[in-house]
N, C-alpha and C. Protein backbone atom coordinates (compact mmCIF):
# COMPACT_ATOMS: atom_id res chain seq x y z
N UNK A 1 0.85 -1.18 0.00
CA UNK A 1 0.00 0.00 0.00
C UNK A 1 0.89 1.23 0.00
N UNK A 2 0.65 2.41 -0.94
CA UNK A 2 1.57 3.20 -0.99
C UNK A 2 1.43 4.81 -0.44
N UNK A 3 1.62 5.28 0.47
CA UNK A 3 0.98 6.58 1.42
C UNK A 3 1.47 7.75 0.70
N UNK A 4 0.06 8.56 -0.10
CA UNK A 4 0.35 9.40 -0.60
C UNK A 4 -0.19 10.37 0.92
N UNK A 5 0.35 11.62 0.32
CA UNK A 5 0.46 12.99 1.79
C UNK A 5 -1.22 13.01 2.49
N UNK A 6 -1.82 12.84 1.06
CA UNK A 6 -3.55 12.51 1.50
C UNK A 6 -4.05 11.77 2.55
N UNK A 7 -3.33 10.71 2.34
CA UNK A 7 -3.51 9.62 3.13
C UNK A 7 -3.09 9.78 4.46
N UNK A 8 -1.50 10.28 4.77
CA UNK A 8 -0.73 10.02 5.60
C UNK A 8 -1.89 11.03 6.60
N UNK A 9 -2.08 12.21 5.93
CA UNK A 9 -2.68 13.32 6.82
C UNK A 9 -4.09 12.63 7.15
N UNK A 10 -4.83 11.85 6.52
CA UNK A 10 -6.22 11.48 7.07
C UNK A 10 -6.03 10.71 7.77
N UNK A 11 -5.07 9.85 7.71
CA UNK A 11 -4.70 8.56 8.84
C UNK A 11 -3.83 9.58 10.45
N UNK A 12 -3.04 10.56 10.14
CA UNK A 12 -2.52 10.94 11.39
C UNK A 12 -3.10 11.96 12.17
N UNK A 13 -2.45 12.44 12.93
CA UNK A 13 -2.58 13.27 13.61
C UNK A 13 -3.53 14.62 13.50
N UNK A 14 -3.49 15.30 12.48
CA UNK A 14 -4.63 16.39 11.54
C UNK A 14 -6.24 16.01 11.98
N UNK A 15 -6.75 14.49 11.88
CA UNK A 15 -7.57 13.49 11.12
C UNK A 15 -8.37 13.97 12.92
N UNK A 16 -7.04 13.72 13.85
CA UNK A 16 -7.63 13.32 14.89
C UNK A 16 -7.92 14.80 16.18
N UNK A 17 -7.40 15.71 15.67
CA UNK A 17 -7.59 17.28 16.35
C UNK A 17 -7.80 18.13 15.63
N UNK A 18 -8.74 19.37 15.92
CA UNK A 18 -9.40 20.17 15.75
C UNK A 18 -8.23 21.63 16.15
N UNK A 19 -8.11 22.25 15.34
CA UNK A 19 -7.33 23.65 16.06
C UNK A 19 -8.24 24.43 15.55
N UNK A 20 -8.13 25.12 16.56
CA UNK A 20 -9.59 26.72 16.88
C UNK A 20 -8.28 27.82 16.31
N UNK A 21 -9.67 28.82 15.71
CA UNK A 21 -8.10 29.64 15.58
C UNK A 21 -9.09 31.01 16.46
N UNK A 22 -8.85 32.17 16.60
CA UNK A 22 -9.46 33.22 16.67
C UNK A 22 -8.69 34.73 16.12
N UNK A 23 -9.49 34.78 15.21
CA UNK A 23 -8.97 35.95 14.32
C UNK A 23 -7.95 35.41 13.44
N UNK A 24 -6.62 35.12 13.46
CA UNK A 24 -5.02 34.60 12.64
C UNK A 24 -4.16 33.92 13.53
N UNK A 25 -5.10 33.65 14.71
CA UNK A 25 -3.75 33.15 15.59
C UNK A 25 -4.48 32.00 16.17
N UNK A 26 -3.47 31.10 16.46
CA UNK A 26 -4.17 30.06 16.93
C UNK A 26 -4.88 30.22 18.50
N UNK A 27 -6.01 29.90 18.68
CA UNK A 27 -6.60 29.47 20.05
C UNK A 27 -6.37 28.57 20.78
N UNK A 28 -6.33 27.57 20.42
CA UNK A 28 -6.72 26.05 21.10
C UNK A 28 -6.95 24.83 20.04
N UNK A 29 -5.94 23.96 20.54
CA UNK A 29 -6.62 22.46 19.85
C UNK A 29 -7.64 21.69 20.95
N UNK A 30 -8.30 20.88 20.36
CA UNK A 30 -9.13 19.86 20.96
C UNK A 30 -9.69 18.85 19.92
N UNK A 31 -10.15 17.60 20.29
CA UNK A 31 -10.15 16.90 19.27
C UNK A 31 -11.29 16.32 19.27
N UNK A 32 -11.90 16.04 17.96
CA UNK A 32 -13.56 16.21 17.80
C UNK A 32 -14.40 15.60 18.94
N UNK A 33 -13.55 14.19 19.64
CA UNK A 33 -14.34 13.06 20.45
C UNK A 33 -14.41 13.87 21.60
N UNK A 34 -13.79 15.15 22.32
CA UNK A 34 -13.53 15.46 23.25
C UNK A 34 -14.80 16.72 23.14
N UNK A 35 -14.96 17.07 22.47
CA UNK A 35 -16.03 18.25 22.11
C UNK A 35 -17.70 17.03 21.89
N UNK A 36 -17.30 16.41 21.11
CA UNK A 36 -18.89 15.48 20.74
C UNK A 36 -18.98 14.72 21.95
N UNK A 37 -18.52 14.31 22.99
CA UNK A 37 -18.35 13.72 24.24
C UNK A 37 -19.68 14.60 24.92
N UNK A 38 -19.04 15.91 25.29
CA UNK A 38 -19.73 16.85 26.11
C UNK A 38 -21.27 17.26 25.53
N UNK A 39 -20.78 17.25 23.83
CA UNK A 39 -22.42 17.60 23.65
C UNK A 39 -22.96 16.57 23.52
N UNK A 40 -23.02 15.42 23.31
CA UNK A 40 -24.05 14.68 23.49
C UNK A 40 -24.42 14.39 25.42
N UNK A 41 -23.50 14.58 25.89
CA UNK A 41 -24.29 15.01 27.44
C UNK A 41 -25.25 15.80 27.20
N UNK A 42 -24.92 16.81 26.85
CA UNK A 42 -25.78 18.25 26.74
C UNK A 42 -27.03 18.17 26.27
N UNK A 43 -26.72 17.39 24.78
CA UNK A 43 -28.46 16.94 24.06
C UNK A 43 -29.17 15.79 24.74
N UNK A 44 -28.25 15.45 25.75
CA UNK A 44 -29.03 13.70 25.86
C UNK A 44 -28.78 13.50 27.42
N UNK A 45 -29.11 14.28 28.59
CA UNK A 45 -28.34 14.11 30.02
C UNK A 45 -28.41 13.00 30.41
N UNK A 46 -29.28 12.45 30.25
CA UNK A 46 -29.55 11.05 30.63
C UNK A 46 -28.79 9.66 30.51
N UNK A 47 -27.96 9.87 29.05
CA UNK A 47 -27.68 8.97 28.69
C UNK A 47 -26.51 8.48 29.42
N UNK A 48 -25.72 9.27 30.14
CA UNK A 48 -24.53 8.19 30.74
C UNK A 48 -25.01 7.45 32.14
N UNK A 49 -26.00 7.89 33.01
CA UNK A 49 -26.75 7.68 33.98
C UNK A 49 -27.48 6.32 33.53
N UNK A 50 -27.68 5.96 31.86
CA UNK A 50 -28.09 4.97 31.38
C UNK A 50 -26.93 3.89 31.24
N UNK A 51 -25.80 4.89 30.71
CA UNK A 51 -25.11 3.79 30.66
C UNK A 51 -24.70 3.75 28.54
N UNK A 52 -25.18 4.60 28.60
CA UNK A 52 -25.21 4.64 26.93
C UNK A 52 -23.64 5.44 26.61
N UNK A 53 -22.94 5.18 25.91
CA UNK A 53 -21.53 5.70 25.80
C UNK A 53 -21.71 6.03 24.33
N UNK A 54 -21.32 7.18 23.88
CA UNK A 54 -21.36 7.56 22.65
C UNK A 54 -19.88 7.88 21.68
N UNK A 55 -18.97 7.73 22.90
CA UNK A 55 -17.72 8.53 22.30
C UNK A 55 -16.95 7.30 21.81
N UNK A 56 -17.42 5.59 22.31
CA UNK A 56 -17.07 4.31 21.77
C UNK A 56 -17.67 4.32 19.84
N UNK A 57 -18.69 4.80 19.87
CA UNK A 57 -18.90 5.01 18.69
C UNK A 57 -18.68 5.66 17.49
N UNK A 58 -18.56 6.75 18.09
CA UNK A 58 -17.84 7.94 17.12
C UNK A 58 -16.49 7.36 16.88
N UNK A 59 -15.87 6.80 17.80
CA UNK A 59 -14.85 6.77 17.22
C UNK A 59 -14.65 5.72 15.84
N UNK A 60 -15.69 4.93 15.87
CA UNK A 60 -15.77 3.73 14.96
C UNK A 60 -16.43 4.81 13.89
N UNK A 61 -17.34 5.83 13.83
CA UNK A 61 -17.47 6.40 12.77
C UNK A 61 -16.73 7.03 12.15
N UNK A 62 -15.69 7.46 12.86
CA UNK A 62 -14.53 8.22 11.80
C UNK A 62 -13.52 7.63 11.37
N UNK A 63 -13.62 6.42 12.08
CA UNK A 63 -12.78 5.75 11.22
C UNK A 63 -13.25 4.09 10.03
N UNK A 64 -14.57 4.45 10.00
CA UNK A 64 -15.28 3.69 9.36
C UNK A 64 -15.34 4.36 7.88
N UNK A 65 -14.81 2.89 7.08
CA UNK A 65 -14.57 3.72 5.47
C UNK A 65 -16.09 3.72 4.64
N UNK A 66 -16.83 3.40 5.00
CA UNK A 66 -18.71 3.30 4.90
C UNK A 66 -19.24 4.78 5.01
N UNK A 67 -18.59 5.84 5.95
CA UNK A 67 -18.94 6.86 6.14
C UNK A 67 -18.35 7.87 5.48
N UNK A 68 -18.78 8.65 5.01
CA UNK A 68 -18.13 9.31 3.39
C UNK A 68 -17.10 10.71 4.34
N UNK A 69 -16.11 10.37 3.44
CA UNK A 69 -15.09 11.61 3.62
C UNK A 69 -15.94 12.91 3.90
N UNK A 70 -16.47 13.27 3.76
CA UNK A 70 -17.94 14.66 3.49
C UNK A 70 -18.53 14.64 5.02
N UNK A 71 -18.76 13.66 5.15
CA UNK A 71 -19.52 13.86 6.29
C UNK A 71 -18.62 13.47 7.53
N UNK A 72 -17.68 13.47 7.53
CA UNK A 72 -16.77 13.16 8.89
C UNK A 72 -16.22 14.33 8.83
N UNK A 73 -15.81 14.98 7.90
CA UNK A 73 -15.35 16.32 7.31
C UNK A 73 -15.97 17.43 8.41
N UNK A 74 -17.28 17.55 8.15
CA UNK A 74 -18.44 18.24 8.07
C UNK A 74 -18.53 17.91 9.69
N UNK A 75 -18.25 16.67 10.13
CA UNK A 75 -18.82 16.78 11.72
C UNK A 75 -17.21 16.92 12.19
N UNK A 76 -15.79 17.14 11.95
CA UNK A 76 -14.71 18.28 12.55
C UNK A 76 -14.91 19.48 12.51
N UNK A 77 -15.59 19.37 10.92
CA UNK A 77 -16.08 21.11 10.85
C UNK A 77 -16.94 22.00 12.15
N UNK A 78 -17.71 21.12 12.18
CA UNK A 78 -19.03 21.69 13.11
C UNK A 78 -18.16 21.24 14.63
N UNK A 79 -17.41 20.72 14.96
CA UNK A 79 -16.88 20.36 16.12
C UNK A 79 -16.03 21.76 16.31
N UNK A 80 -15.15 22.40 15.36
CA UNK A 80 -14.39 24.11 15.13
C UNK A 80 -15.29 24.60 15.31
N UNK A 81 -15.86 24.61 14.80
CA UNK A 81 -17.40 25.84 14.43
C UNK A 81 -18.16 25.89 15.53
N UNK A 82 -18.24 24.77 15.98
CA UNK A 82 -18.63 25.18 17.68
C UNK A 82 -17.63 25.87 18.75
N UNK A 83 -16.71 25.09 18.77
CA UNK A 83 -15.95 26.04 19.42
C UNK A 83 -15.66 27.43 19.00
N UNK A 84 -15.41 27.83 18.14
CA UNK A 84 -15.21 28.97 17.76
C UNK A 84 -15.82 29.60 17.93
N UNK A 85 -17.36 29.47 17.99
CA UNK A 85 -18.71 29.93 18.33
C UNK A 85 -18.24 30.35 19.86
N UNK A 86 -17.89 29.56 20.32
CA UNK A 86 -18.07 29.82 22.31
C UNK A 86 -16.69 30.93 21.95
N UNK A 87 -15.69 30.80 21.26
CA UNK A 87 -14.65 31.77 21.64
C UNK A 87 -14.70 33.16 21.16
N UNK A 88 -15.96 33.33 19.98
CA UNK A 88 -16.46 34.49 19.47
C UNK A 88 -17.37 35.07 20.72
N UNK A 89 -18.33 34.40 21.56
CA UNK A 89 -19.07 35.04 22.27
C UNK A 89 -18.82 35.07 23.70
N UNK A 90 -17.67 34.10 24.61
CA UNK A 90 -17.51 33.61 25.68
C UNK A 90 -16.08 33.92 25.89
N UNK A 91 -15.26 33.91 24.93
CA UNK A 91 -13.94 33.75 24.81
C UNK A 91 -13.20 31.96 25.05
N UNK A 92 -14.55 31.31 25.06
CA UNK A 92 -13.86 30.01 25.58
C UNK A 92 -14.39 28.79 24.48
N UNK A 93 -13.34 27.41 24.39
CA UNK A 93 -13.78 26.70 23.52
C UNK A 93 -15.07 25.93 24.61
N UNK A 94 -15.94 25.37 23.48
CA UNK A 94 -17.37 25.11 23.85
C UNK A 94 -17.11 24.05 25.08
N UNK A 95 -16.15 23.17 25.30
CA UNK A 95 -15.48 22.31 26.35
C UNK A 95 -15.46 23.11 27.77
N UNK A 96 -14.96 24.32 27.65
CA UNK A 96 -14.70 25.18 29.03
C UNK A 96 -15.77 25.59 29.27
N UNK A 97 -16.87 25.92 28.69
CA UNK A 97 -18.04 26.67 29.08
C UNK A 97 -18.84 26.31 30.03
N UNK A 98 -19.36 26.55 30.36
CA UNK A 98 -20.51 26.56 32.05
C UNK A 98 -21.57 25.52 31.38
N UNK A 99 -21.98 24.66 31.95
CA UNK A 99 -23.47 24.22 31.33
C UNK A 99 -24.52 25.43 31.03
N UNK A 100 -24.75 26.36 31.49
CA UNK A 100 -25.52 27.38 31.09
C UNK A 100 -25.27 28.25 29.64
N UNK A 101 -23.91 28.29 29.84
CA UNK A 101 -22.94 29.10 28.45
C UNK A 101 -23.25 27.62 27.35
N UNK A 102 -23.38 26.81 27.48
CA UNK A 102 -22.99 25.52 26.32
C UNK A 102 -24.73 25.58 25.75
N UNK A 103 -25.44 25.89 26.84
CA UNK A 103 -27.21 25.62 26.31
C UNK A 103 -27.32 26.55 25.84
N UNK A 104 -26.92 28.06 25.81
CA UNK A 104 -27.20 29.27 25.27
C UNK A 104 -26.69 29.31 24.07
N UNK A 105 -24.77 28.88 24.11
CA UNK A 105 -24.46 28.53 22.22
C UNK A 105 -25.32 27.39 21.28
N UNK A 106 -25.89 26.77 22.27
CA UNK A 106 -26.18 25.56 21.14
C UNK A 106 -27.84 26.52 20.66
N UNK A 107 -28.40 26.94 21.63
CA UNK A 107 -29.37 27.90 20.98
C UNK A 107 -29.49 28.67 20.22
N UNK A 108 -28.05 29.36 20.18
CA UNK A 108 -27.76 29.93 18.89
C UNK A 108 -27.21 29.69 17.95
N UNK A 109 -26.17 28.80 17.83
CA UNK A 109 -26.01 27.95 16.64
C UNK A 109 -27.16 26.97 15.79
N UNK A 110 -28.05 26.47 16.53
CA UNK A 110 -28.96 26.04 15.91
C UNK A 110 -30.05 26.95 15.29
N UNK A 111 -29.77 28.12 15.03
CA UNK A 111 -30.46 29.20 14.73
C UNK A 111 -29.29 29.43 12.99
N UNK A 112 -28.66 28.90 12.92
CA UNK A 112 -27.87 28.78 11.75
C UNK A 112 -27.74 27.48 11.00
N UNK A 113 -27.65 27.84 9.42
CA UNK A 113 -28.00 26.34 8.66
C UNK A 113 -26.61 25.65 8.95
N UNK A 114 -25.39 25.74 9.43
CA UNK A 114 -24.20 24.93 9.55
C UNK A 114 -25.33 24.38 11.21
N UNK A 115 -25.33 25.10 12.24
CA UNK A 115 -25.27 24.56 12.86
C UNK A 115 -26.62 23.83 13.86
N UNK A 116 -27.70 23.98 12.52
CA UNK A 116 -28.95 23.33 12.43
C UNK A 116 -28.74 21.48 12.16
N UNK A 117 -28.01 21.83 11.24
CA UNK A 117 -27.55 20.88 10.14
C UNK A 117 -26.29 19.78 11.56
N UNK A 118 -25.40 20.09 11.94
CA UNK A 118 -24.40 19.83 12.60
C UNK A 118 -24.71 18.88 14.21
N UNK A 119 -26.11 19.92 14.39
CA UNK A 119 -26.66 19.12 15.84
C UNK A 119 -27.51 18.09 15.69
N UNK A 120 -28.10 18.17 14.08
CA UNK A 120 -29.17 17.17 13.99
C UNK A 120 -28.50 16.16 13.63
N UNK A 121 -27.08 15.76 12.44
CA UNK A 121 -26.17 14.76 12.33
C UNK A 121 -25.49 14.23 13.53
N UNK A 122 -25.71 14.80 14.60
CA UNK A 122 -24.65 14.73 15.65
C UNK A 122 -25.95 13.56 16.59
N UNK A 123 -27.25 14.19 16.52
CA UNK A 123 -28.24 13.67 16.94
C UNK A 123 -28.39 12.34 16.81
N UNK A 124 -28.35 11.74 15.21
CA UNK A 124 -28.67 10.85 14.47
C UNK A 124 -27.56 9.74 14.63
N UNK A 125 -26.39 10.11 14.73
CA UNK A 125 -25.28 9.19 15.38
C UNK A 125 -25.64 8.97 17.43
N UNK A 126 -25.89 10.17 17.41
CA UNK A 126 -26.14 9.84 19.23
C UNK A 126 -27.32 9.05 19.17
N UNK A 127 -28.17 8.45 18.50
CA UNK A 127 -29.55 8.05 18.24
C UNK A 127 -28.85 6.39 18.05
N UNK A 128 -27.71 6.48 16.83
CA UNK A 128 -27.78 5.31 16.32
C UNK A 128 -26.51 4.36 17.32
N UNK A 129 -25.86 5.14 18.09
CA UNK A 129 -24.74 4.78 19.02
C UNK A 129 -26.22 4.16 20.53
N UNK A 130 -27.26 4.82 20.73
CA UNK A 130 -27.84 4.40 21.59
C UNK A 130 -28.85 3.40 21.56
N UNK A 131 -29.23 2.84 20.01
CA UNK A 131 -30.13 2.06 19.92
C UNK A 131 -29.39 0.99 18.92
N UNK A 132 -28.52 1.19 18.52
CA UNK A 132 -27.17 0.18 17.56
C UNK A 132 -27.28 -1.30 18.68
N UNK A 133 -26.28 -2.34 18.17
CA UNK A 133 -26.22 -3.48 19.06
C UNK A 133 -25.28 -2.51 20.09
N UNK A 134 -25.27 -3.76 20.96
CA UNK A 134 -23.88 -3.28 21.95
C UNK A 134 -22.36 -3.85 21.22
N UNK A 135 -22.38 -4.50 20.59
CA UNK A 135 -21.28 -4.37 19.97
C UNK A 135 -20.35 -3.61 19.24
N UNK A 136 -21.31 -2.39 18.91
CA UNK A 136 -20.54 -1.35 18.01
C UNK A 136 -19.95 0.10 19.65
N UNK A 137 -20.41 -0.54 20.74
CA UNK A 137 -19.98 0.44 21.74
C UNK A 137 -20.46 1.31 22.58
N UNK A 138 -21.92 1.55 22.07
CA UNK A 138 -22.44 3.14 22.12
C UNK A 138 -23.44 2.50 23.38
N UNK A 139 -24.29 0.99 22.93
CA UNK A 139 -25.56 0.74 24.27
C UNK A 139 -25.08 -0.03 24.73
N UNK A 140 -24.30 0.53 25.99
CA UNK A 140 -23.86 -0.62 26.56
C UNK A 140 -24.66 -1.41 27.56
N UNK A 141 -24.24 -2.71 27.40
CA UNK A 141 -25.61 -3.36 28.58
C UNK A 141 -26.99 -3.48 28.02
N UNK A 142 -26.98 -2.93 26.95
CA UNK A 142 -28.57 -2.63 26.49
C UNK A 142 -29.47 -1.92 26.38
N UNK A 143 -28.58 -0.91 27.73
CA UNK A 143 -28.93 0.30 28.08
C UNK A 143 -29.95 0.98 27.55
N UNK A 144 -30.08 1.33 26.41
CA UNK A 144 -30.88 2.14 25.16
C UNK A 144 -32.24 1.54 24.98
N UNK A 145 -31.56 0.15 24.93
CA UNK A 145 -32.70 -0.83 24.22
C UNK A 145 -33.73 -0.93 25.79
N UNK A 146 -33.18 -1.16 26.62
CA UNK A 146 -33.98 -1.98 28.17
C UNK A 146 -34.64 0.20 28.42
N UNK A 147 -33.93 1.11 27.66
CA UNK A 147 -34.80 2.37 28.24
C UNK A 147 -36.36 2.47 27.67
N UNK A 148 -35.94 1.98 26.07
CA UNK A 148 -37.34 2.24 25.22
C UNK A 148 -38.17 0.45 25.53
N UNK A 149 -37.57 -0.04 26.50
CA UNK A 149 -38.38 -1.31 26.31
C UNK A 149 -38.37 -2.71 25.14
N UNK A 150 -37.42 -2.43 24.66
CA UNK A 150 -37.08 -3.08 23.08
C UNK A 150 -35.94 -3.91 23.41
N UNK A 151 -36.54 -5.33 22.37
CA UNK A 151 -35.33 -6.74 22.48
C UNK A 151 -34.90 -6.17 20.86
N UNK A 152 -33.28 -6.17 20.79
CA UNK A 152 -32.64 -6.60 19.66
C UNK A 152 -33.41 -7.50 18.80
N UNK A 153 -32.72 -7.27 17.11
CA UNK A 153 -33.27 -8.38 16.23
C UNK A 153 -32.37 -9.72 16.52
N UNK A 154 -32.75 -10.53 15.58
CA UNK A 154 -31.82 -11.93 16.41
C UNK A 154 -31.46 -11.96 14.70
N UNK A 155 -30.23 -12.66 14.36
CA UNK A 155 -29.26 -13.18 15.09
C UNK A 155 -28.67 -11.79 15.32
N UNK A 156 -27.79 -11.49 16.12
CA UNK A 156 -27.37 -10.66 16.49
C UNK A 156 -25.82 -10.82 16.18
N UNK A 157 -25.31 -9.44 15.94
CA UNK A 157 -24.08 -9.51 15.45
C UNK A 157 -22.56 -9.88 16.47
N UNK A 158 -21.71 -10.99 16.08
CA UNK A 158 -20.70 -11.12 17.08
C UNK A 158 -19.77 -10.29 17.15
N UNK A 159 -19.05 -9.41 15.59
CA UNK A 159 -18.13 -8.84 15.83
C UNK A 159 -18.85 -7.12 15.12
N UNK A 160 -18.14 -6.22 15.33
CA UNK A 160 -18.86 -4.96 14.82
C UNK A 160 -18.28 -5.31 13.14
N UNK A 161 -19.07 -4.83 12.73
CA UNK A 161 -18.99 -4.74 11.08
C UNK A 161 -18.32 -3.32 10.39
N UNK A 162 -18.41 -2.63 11.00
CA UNK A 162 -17.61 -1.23 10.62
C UNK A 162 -16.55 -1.00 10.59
């Protein structure tokens, strides 16, 4: 297999952190799982109290070749774009913010088509990490499934497929 710069950069380090900039200078790195961690607390409080882990999943989505370059793209994008958001109005990346400061940006970002678009994809993985088997990471225990009352289909999968 032969590693063109494309490659090397989607496979390393770049692939896996986010740098904020504000104005020309750099702000802060953080790296997407560490930002999508907190907001799916935020959209979903419940879920670690369940037992539902979401950040086992994501990570299988970004590095799952099923999931199009575009849209893993698009959810680092919106992972900057949030932060940047908190450092335009707070001075802080969306990670440092107060639970009060994090419900007020996401109110206003979702008032924008990036970041309408960004919470509802973010949703749809926190949706599919909580009702997925437990094998892919996200329901653990069943968690998801034993909340809405629901048995898995059978046969059920042994190893994750992604």
């Amino acid at each position: 297999m032969t590693f063109s710069r494309r490659n090397f950069l989607k496979a390393g380090f770049l692939s896996s952190a986010v740098f904020i900039m504000n104005g020309c200078s750099l702000f802060g790195v953080t790296t997407p799982l560490q930002t999508l961690s907190l907001l799916h607390k935020d959209l979903f409080p419940y879920a670690q109290e369940l037992g539902i882990q979401t950040a086992p999943y994501m990570q299988i989505i970004f590095h799952q070749s099923r999931i199009s370059d575009a849209d893993k793209t698009f959810l680092k994008n919106g992972v900057k774009w949030l932060n940047e958001a908190g450092i335009k109005k707070y001075k802080q990346e969306y990670i440092k913010l107060s639970s009060k400061q994090r419900e007020a940006l996401l109110e206003r970002v979702t008032q924008t088509e990036w970041g309408d678009s960004f919470v509802y994809d973010v949703m749809n993985y926190m949706f599919e990490a909580m009702l997925g088997d437990p094998v892919y990471g996200g329901n653990n225990k069943e968690a998801g499934w034993q909340w809405l009352d629901f048995e898995g289909g059978q046969p059920r999968p042994q190893k994750a497929y992604m």
